[in-house]
Protein backbone atom coordinates (compact mmCIF):
# COMPACT_ATOMS: atom_id res chain seq x y z
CA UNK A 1 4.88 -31.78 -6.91
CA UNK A 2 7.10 -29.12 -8.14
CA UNK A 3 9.17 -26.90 -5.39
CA UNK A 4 7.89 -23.38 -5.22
CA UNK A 5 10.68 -21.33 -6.66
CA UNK A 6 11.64 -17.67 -4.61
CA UNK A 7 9.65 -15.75 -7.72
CA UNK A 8 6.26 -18.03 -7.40
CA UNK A 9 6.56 -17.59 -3.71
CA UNK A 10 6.94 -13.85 -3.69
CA UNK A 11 4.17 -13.48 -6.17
CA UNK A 12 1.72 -15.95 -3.72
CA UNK A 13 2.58 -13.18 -1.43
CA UNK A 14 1.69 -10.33 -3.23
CA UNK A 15 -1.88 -11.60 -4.45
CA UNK A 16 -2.51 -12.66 -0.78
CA UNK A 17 -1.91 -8.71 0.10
CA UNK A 18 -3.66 -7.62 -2.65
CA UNK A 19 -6.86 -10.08 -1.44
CA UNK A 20 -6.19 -8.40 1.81
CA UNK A 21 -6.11 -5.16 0.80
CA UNK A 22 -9.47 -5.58 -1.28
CA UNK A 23 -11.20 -7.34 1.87
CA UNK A 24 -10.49 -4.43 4.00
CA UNK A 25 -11.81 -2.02 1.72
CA UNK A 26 -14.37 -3.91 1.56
CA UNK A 27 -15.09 -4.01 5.50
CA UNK A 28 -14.14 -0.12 5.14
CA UNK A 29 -16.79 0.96 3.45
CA UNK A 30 -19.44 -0.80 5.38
CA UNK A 31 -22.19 1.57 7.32
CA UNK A 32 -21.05 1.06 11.53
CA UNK A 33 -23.99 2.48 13.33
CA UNK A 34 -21.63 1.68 16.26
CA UNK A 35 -18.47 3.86 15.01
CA UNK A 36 -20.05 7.54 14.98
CA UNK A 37 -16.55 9.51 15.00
CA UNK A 38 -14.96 7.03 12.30
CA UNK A 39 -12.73 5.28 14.36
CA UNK A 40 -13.20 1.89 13.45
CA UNK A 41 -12.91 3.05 10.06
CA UNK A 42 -9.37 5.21 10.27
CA UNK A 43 -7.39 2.26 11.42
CA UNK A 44 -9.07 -0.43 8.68
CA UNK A 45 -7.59 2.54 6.57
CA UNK A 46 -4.53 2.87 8.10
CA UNK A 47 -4.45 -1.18 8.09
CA UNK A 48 -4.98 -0.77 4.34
CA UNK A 49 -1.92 1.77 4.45
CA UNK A 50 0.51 -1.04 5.65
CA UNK A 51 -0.69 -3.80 3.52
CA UNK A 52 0.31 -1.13 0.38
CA UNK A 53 3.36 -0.74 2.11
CA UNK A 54 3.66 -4.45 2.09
CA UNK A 55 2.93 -5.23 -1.14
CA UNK A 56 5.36 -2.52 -2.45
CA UNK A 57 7.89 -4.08 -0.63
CA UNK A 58 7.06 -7.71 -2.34
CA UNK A 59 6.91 -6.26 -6.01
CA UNK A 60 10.29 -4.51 -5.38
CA UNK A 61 12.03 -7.93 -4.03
CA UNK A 62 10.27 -9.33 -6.95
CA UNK A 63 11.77 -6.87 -9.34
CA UNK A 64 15.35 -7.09 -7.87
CA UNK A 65 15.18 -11.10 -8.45
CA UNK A 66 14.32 -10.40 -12.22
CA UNK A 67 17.01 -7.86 -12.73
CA UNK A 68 14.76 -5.11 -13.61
CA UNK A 69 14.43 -2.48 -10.75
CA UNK A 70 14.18 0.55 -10.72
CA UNK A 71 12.81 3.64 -9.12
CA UNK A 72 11.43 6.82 -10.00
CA UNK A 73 9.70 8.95 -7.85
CA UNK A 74 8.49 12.08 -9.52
CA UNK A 75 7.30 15.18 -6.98
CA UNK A 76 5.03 17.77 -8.19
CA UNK A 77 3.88 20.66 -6.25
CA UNK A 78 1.52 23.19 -6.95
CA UNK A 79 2.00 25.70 -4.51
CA UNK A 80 5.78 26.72 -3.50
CA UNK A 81 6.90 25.33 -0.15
CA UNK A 82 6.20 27.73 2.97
CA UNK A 83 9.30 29.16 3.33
CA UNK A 84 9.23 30.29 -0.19
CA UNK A 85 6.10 31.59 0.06
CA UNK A 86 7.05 34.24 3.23
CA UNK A 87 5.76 35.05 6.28
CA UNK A 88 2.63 37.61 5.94
């Protein structure tokens, strides 16, 4: 048996949080007669929220060990901020 090198490990990792992610949406989306306000729901949500967070994390370690990272973050707003826009 061949030793798991960093890169197939990392990548085990990332479909694992990927399956996660897609299980939880999943459960998400199910009808709770027993959660009127949502609640149940929010945090599977918010659980969702940290396994993206996760698997960002893994793709960028993943990127580093190949040489090619990089980021970009484009921001695009529609309205101006609220201190542009004035007090009225």
């Amino acid at each position: 048996m061949k030793a798991k090198t960093v890169e197939d490990m990392l990548n085990d990792q990332i479909a694992a949080c990927v399956a996660a992610t897609e299980d939880c949406l999943a459960h998400s989306r199910l009808e709770k007669p027993d959660d009127a306000y949502g609640a149940a729901r929010h945090h599977e949500l918010d659980y969702v929220a940290r396994l993206l967070k996760a698997n960002a994390r893994l793709t960028d370690a993943l990127a580093h060990l190949r040489g090619e990272s990089r980021q970009t973050i484009h921001v695009t707003r529609e309205a101006p901020p609220r201190a542009e826009r004035g007090r009225g």
